[in-house]
PDB file of N, CA and C in Angstrom:
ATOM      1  N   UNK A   1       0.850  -1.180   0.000  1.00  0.00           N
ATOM      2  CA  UNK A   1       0.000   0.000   0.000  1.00  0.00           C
ATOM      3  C   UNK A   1       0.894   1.241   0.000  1.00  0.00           C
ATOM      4  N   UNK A   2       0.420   1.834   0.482  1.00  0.00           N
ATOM      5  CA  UNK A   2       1.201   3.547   0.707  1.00  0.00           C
ATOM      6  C   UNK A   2       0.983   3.872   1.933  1.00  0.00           C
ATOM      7  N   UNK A   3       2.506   4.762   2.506  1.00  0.00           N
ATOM      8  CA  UNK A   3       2.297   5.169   3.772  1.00  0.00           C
ATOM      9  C   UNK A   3       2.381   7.292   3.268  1.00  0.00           C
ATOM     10  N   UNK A   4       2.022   7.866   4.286  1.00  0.00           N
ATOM     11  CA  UNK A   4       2.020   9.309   4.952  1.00  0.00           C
ATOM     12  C   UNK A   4       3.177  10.106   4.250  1.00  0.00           C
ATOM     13  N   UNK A   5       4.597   8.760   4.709  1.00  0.00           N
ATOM     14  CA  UNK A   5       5.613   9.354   4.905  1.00  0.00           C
ATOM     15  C   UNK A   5       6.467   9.616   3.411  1.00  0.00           C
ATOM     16  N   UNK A   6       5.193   9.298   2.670  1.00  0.00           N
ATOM     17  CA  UNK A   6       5.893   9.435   1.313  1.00  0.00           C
ATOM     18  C   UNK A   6       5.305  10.566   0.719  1.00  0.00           C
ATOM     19  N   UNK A   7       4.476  11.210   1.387  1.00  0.00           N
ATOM     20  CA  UNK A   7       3.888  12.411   0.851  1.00  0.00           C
ATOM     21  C   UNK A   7       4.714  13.586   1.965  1.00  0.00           C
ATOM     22  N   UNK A   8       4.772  13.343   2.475  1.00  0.00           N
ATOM     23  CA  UNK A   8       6.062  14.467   3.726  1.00  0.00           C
ATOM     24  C   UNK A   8       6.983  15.448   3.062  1.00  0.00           C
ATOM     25  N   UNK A   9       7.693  15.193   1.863  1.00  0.00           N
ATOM     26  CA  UNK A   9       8.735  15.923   1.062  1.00  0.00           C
ATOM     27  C   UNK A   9       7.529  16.448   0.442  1.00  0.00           C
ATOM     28  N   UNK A  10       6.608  16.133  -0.114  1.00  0.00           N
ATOM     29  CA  UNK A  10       5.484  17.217  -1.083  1.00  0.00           C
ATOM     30  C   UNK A  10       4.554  18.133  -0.206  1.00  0.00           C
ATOM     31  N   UNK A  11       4.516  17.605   1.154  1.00  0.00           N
ATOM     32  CA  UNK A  11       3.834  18.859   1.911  1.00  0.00           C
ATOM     33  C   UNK A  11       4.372  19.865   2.105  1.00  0.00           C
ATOM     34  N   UNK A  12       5.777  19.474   2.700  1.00  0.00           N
ATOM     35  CA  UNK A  12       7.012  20.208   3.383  1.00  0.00           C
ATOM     36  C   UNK A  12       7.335  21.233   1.984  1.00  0.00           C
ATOM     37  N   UNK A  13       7.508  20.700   0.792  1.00  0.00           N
ATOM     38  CA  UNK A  13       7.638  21.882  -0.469  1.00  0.00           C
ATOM     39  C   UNK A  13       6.088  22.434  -0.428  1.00  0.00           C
ATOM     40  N   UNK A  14       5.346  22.166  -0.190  1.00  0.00           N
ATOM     41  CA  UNK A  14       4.359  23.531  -0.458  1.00  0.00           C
ATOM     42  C   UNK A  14       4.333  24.064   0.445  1.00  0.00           C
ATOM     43  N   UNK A  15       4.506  23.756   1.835  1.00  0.00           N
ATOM     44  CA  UNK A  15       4.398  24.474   3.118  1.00  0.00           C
ATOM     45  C   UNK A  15       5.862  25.540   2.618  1.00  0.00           C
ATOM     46  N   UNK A  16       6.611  25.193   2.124  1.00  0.00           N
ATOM     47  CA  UNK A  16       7.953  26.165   2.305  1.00  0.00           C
ATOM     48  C   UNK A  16       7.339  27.255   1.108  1.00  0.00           C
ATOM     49  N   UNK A  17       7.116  26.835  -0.408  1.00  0.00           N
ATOM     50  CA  UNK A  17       6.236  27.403  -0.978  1.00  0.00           C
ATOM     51  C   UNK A  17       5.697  28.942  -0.894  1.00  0.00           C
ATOM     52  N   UNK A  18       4.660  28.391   0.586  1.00  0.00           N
ATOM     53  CA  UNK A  18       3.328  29.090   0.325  1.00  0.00           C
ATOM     54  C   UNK A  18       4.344  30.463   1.444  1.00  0.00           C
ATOM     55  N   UNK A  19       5.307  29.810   2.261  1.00  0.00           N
ATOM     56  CA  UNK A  19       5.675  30.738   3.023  1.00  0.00           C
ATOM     57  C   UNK A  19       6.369  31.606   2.989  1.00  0.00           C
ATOM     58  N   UNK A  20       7.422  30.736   1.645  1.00  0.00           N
ATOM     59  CA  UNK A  20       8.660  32.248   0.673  1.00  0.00           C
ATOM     60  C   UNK A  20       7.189  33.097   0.275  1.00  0.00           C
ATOM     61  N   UNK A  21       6.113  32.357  -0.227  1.00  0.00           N
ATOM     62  CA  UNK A  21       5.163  33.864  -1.371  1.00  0.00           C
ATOM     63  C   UNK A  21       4.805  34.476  -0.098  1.00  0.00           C
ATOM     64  N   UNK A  22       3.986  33.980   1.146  1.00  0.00           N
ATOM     65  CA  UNK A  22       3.121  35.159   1.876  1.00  0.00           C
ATOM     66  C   UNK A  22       4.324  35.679   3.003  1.00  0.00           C
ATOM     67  N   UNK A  23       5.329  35.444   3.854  1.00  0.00           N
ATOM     68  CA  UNK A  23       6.032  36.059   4.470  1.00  0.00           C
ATOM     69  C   UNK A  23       6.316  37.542   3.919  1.00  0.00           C
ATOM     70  N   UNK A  24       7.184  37.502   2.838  1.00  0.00           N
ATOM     71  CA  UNK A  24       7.692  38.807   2.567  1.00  0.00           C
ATOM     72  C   UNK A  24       6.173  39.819   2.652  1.00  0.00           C
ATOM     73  N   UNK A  25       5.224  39.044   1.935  1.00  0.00           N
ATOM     74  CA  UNK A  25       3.970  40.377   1.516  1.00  0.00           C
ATOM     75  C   UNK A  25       3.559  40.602   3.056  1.00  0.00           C
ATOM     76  N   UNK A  26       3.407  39.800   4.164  1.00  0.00           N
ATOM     77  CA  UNK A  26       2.871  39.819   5.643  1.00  0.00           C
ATOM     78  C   UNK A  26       3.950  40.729   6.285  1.00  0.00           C
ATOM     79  N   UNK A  27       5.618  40.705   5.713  1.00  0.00           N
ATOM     80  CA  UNK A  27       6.529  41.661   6.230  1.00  0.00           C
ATOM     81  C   UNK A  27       6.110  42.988   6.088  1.00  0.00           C
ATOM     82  N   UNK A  28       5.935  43.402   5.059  1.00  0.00           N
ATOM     83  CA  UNK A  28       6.132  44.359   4.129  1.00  0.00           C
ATOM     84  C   UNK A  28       4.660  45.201   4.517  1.00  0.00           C
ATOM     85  N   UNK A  29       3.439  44.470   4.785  1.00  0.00           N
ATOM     86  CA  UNK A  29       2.333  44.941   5.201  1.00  0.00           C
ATOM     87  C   UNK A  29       2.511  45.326   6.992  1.00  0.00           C
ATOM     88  N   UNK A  30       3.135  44.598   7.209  1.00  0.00           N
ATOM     89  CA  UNK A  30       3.511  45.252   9.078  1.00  0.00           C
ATOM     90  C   UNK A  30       4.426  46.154   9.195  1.00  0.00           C
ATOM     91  N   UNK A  31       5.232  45.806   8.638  1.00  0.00           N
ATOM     92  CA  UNK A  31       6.347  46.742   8.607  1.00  0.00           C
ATOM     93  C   UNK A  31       6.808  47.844   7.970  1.00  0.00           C
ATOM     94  N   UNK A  32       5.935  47.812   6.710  1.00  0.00           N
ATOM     95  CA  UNK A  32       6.265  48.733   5.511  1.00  0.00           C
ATOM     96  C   UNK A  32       5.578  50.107   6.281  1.00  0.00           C
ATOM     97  N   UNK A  33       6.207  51.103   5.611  1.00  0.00           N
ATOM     98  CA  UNK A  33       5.755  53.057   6.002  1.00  0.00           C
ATOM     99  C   UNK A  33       4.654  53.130   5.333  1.00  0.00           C
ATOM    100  N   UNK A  34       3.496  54.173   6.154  1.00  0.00           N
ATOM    101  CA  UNK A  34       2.586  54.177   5.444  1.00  0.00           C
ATOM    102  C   UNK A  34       2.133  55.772   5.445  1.00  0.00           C
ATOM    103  N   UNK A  35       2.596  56.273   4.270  1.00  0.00           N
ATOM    104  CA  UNK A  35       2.837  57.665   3.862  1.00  0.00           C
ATOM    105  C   UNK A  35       1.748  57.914   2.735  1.00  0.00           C
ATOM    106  N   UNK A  36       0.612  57.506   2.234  1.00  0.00           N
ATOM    107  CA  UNK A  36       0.126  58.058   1.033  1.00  0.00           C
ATOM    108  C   UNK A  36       0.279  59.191   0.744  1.00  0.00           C
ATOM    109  N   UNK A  37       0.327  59.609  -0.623  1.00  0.00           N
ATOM    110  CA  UNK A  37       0.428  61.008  -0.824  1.00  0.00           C
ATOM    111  C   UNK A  37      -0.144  60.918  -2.253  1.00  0.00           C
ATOM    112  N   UNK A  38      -0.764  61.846  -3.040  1.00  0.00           N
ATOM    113  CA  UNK A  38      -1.516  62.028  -3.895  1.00  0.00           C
ATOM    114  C   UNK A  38      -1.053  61.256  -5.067  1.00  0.00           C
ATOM    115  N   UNK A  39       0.244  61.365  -5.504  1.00  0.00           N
ATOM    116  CA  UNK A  39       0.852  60.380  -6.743  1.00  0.00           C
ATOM    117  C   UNK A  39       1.018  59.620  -6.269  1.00  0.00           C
ATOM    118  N   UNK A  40       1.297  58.602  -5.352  1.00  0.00           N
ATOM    119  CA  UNK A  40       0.728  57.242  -4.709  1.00  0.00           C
ATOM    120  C   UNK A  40      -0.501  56.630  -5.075  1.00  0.00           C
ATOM    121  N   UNK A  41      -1.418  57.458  -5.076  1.00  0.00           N
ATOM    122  CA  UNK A  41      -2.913  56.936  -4.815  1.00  0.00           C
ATOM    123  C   UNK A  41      -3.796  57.156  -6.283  1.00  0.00           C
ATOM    124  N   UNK A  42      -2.778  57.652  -6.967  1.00  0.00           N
ATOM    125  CA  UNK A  42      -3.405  58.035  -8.532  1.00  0.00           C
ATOM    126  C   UNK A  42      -3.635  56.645  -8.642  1.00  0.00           C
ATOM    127  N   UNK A  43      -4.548  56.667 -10.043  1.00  0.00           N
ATOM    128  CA  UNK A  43      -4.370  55.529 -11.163  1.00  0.00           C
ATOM    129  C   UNK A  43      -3.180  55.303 -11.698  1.00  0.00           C
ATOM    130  N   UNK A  44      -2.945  54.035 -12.154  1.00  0.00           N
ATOM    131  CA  UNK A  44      -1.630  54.491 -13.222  1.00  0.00           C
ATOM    132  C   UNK A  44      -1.665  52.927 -14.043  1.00  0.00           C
ATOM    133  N   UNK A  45      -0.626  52.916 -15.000  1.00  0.00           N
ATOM    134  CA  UNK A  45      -0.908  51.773 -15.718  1.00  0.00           C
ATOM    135  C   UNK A  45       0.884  51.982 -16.599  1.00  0.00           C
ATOM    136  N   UNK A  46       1.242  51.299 -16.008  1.00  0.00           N
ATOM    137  CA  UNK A  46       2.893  51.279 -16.607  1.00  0.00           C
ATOM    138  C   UNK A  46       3.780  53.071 -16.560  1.00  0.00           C
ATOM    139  N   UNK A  47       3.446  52.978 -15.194  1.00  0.00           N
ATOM    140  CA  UNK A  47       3.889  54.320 -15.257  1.00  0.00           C
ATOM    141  C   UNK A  47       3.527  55.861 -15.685  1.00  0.00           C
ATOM    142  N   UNK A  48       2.625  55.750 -16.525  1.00  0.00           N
ATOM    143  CA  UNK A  48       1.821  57.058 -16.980  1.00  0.00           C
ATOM    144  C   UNK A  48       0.320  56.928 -17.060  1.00  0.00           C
ATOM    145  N   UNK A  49      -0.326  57.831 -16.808  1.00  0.00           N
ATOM    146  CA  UNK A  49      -1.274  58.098 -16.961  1.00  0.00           C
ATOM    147  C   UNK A  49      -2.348  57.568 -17.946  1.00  0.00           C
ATOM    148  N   UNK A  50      -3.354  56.989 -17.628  1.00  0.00           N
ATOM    149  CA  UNK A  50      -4.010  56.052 -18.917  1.00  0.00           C
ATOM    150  C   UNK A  50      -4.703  57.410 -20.171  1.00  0.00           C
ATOM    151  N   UNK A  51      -4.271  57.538 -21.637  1.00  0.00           N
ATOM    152  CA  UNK A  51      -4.566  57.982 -22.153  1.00  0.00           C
ATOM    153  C   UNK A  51      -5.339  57.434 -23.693  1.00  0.00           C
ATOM    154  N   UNK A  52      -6.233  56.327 -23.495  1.00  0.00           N
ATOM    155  CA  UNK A  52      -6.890  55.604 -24.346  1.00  0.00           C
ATOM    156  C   UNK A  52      -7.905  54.838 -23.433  1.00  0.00           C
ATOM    157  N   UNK A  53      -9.130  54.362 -24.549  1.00  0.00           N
ATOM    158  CA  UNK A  53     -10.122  53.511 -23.606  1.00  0.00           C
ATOM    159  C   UNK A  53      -9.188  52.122 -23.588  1.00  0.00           C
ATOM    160  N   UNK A  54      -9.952  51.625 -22.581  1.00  0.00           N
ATOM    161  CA  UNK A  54      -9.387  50.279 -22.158  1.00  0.00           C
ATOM    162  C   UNK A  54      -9.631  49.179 -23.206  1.00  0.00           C
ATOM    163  N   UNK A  55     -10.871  49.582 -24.046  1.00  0.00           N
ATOM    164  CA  UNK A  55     -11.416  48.504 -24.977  1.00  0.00           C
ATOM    165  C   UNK A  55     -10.323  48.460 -25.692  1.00  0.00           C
ATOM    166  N   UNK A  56      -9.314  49.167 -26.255  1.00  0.00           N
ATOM    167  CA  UNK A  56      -8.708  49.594 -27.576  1.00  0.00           C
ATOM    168  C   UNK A  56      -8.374  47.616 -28.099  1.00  0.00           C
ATOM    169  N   UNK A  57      -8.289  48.096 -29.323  1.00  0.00           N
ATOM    170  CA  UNK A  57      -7.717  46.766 -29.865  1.00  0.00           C
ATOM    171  C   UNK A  57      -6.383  46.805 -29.956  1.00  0.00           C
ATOM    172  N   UNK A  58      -5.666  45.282 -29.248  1.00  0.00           N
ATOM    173  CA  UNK A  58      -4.443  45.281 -29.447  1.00  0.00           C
ATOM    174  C   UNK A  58      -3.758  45.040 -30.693  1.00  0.00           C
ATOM    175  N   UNK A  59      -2.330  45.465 -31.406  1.00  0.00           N
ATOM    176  CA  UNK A  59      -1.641  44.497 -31.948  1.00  0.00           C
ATOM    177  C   UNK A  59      -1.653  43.250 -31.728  1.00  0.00           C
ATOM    178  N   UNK A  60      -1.524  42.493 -33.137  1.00  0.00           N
ATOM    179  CA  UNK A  60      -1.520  41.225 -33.252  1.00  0.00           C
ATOM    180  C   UNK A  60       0.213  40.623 -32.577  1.00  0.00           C
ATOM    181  N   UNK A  61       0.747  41.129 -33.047  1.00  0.00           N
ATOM    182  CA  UNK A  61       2.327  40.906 -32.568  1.00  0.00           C
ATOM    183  C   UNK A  61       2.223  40.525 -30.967  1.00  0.00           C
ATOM    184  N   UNK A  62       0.975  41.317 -30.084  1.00  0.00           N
ATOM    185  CA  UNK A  62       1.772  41.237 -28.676  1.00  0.00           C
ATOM    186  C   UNK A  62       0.672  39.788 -28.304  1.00  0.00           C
ATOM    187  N   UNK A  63      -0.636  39.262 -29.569  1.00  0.00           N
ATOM    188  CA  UNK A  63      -0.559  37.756 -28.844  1.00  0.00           C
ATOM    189  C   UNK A  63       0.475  37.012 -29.586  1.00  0.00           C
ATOM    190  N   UNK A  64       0.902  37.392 -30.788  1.00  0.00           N
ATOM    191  CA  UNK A  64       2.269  36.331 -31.444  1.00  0.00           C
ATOM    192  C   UNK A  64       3.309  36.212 -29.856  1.00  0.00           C
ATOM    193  N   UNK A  65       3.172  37.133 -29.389  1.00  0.00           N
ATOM    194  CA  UNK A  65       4.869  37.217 -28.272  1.00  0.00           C
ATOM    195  C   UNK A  65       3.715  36.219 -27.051  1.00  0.00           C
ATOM    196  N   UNK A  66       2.734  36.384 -26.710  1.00  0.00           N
ATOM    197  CA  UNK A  66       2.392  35.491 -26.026  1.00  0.00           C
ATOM    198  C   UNK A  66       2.572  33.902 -25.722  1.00  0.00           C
ATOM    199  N   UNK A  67       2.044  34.061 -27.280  1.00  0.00           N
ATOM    200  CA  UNK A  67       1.856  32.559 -27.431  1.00  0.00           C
ATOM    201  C   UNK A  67       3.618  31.883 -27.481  1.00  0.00           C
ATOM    202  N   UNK A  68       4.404  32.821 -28.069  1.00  0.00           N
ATOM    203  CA  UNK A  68       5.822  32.681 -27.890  1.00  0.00           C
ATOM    204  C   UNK A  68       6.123  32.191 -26.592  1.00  0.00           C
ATOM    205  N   UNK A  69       6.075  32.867 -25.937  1.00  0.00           N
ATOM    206  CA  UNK A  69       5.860  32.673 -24.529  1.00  0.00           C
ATOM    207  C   UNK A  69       5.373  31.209 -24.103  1.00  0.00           C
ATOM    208  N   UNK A  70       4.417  30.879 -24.006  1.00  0.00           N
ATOM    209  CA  UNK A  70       3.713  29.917 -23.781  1.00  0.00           C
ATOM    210  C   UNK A  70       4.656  28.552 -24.537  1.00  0.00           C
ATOM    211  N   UNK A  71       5.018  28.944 -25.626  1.00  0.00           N
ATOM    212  CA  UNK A  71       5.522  28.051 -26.436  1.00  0.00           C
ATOM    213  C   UNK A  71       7.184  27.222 -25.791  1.00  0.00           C
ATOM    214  N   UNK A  72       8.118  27.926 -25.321  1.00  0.00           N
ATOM    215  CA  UNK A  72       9.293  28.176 -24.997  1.00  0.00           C
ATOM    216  C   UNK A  72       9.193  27.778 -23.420  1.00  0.00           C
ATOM    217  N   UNK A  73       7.969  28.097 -22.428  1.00  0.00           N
ATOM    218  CA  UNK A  73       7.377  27.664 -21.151  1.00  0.00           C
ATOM    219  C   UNK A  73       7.273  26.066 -21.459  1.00  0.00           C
ATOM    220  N   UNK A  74       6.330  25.816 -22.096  1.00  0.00           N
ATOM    221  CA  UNK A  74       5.682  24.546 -22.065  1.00  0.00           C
ATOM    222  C   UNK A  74       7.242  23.688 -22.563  1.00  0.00           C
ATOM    223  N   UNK A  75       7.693  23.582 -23.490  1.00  0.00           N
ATOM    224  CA  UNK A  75       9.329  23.342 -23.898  1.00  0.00           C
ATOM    225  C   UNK A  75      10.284  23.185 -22.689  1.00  0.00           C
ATOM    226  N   UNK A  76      10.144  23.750 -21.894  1.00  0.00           N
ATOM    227  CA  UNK A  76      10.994  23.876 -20.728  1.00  0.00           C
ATOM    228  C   UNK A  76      10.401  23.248 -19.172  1.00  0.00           C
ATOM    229  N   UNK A  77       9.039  23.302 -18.827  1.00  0.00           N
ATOM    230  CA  UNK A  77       8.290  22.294 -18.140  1.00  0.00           C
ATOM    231  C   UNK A  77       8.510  20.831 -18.903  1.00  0.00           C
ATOM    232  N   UNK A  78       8.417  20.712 -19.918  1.00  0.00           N
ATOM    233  CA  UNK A  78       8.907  19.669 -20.160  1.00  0.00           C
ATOM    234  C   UNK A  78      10.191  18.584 -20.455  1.00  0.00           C
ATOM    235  N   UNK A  79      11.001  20.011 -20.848  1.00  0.00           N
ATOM    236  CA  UNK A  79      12.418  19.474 -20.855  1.00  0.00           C
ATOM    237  C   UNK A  79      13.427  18.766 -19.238  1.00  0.00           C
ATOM    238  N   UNK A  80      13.068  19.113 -18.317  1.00  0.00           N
ATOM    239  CA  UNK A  80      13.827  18.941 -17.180  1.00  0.00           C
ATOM    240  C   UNK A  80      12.796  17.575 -16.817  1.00  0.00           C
ATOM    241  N   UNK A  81      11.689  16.796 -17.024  1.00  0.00           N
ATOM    242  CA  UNK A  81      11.857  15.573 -15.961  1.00  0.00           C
ATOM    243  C   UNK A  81      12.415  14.841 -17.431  1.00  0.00           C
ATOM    244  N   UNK A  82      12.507  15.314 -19.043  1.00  0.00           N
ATOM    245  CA  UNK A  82      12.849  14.316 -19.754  1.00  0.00           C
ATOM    246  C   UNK A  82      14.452  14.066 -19.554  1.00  0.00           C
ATOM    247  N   UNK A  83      15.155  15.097 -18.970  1.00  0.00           N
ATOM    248  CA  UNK A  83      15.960  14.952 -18.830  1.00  0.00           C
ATOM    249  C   UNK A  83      16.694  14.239 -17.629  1.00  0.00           C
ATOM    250  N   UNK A  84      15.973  14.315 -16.637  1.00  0.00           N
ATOM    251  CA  UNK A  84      15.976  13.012 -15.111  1.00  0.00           C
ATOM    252  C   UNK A  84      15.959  11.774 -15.799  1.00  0.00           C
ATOM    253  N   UNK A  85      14.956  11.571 -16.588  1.00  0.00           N
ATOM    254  CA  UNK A  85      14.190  10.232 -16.644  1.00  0.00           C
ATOM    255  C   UNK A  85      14.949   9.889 -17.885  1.00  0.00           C
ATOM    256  N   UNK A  86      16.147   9.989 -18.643  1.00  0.00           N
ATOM    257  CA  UNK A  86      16.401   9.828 -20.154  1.00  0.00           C
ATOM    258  C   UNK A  86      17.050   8.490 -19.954  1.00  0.00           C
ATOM    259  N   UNK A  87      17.699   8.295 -19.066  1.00  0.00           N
ATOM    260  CA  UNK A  87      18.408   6.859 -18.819  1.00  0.00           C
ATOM    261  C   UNK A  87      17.224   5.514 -18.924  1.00  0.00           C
ATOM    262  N   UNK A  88      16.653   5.762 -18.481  1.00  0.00           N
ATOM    263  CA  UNK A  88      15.288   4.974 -17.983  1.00  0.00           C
ATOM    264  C   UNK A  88      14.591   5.069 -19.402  1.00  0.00           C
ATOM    265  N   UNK A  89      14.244   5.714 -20.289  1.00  0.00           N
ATOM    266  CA  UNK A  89      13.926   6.064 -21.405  1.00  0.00           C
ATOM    267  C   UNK A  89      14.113   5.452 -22.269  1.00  0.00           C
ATOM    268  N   UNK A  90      15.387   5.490 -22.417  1.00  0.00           N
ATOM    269  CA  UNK A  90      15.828   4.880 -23.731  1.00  0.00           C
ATOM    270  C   UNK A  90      15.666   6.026 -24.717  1.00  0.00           C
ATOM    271  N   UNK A  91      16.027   4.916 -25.865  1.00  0.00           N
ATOM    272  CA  UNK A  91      15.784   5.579 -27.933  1.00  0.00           C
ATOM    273  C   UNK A  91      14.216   5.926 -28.181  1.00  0.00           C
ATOM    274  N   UNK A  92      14.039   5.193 -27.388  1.00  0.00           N
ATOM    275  CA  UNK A  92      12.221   5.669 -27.834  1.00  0.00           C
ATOM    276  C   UNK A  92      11.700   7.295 -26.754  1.00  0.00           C
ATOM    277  N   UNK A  93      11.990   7.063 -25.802  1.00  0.00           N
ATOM    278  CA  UNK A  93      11.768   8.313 -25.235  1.00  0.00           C
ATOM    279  C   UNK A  93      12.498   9.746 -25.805  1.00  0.00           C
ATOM    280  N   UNK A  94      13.922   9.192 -26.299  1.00  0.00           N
ATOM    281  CA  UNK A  94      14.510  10.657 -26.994  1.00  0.00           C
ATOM    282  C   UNK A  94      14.212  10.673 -28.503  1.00  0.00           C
ATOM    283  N   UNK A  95      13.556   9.763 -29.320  1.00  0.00           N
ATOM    284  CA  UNK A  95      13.211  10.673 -30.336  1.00  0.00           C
ATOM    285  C   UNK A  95      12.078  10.944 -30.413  1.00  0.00           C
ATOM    286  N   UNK A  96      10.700  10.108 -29.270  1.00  0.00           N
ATOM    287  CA  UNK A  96      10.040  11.069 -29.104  1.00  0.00           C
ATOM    288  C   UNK A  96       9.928  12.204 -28.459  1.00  0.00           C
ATOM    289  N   UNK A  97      10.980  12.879 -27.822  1.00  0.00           N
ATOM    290  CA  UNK A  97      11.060  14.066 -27.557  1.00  0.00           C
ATOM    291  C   UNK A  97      11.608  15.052 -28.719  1.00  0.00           C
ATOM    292  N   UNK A  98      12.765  14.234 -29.441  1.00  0.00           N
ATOM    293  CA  UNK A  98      12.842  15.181 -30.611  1.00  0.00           C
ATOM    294  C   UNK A  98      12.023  15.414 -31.559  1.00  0.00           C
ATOM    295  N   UNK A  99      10.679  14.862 -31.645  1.00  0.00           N
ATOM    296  CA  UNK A  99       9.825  14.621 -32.348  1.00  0.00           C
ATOM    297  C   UNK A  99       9.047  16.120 -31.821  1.00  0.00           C
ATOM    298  N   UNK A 100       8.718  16.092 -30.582  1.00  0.00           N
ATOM    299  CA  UNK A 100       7.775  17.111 -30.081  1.00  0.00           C
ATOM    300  C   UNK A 100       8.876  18.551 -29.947  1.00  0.00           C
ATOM    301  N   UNK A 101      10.455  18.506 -30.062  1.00  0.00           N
ATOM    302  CA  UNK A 101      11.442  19.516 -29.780  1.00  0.00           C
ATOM    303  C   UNK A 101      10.596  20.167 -31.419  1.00  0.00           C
ATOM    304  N   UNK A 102      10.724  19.074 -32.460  1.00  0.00           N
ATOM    305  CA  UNK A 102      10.243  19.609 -33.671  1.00  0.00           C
ATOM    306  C   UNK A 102       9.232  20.047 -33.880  1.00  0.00           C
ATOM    307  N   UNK A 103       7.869  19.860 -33.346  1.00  0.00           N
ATOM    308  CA  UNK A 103       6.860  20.508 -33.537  1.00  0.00           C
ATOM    309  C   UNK A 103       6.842  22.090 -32.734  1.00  0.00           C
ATOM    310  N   UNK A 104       7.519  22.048 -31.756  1.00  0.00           N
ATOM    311  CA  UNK A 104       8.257  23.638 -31.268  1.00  0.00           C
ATOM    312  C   UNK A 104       8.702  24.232 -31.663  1.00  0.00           C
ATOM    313  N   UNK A 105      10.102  23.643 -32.940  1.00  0.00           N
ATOM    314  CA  UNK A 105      10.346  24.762 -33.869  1.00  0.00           C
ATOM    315  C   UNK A 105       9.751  24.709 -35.050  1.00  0.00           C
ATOM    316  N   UNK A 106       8.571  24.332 -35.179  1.00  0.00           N
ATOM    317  CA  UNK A 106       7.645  24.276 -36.320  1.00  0.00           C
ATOM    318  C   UNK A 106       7.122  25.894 -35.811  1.00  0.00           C
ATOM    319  N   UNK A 107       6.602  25.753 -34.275  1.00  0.00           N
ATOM    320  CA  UNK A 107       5.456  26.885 -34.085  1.00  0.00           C
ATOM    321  C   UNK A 107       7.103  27.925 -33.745  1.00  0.00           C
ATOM    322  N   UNK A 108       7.740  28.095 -33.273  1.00  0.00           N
ATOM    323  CA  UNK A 108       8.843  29.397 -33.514  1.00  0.00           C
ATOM    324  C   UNK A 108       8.729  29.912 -34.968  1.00  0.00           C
ATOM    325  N   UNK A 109       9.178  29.209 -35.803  1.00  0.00           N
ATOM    326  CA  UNK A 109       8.820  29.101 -37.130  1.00  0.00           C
ATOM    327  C   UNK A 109       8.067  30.276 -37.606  1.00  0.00           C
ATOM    328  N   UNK A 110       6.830  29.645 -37.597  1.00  0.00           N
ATOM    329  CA  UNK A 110       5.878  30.418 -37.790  1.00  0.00           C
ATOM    330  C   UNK A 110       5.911  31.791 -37.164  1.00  0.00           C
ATOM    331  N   UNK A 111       6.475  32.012 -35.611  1.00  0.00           N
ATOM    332  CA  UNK A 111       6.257  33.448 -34.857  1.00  0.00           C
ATOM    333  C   UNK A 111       6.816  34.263 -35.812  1.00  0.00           C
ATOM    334  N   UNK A 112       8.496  33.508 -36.026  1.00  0.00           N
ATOM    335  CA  UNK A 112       9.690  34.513 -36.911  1.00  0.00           C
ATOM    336  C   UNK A 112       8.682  34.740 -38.254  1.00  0.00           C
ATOM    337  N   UNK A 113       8.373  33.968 -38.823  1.00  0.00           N
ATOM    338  CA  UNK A 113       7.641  34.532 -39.802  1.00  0.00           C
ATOM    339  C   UNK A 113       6.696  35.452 -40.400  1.00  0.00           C
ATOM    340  N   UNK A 114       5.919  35.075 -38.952  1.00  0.00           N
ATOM    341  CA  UNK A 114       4.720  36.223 -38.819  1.00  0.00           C
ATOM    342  C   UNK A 114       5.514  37.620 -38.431  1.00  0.00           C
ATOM    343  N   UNK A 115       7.037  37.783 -37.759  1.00  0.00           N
ATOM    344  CA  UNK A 115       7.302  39.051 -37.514  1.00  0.00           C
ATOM    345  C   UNK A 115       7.054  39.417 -36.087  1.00  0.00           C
ATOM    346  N   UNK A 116       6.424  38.243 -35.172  1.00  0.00           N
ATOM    347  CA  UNK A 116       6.667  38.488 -33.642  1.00  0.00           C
ATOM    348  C   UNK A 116       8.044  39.249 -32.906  1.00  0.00           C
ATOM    349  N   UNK A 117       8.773  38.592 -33.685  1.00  0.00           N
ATOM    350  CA  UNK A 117      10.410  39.074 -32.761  1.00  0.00           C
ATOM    351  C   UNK A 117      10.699  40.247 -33.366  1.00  0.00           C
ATOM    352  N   UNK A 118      10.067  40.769 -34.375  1.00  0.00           N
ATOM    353  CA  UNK A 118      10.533  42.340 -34.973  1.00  0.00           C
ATOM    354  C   UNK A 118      10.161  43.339 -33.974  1.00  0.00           C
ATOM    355  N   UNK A 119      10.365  44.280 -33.309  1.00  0.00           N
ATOM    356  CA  UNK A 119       9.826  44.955 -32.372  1.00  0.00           C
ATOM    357  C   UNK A 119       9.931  46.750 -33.236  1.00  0.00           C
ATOM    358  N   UNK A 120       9.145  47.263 -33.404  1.00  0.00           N
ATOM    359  CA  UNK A 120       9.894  49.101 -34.493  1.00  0.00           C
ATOM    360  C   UNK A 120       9.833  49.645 -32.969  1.00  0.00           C
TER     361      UNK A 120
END
């Protein structure tokens, strides 16, 4: 069957986890100065002042860089347990990974093409 003590290392990482994310923000809320002052308390949206409606339509380029994104993420969640587990694997596990490395630079491919990585 299964015991407790094999789930202990997966509690203990989320308990450590959850406590690197909320410590600092629980520091920082007790401890931090609390001075508002009028440009503090503005709106703001990357630093300046919002000067367009919110609806506006975006460039296509900034979902190309998304999905880039996403693309190069998912590539890399996947690259590190294939790389634990490659011994154990074998020939069949690494060319089906080069198989799926290829359908990744199929979709890069396409970004460079479309002109994602051009930035004016």
């Amino acid at each position: 069957m299964f015991s407790l003590d094999q789930y202990l290392p997966v509690i203990l990482f989320i308990l450590v986890g959850v406590g690197v994310g909320v410590a600092p923000q629980l520091l920082g809320f007790l401890m931090g100065p609390r001075r508002p002052d009028p440009a503090k308390n503005s709106p703001y949206e990357c630093g300046f002042e919002a000067f367009e409606d919110a609806r506006m339509k975006f460039d296509v380029r900034y979902y190309l860089v998304a999905i880039l994104f996403i693309l190069f993420d998912l590539e890399i969640a996947f690259l590190f347990p294939w790389a634990v587990a490659l011994r154990e694997i074998g020939a069949v596990g690494f060319w089906t990974i080069m198989l799926f490395l290829g359908i990744l630079v199929v979709g890069f491919a396409y970004e460079w093409k479309k002109g994602a990585l051009d930035w004016e």
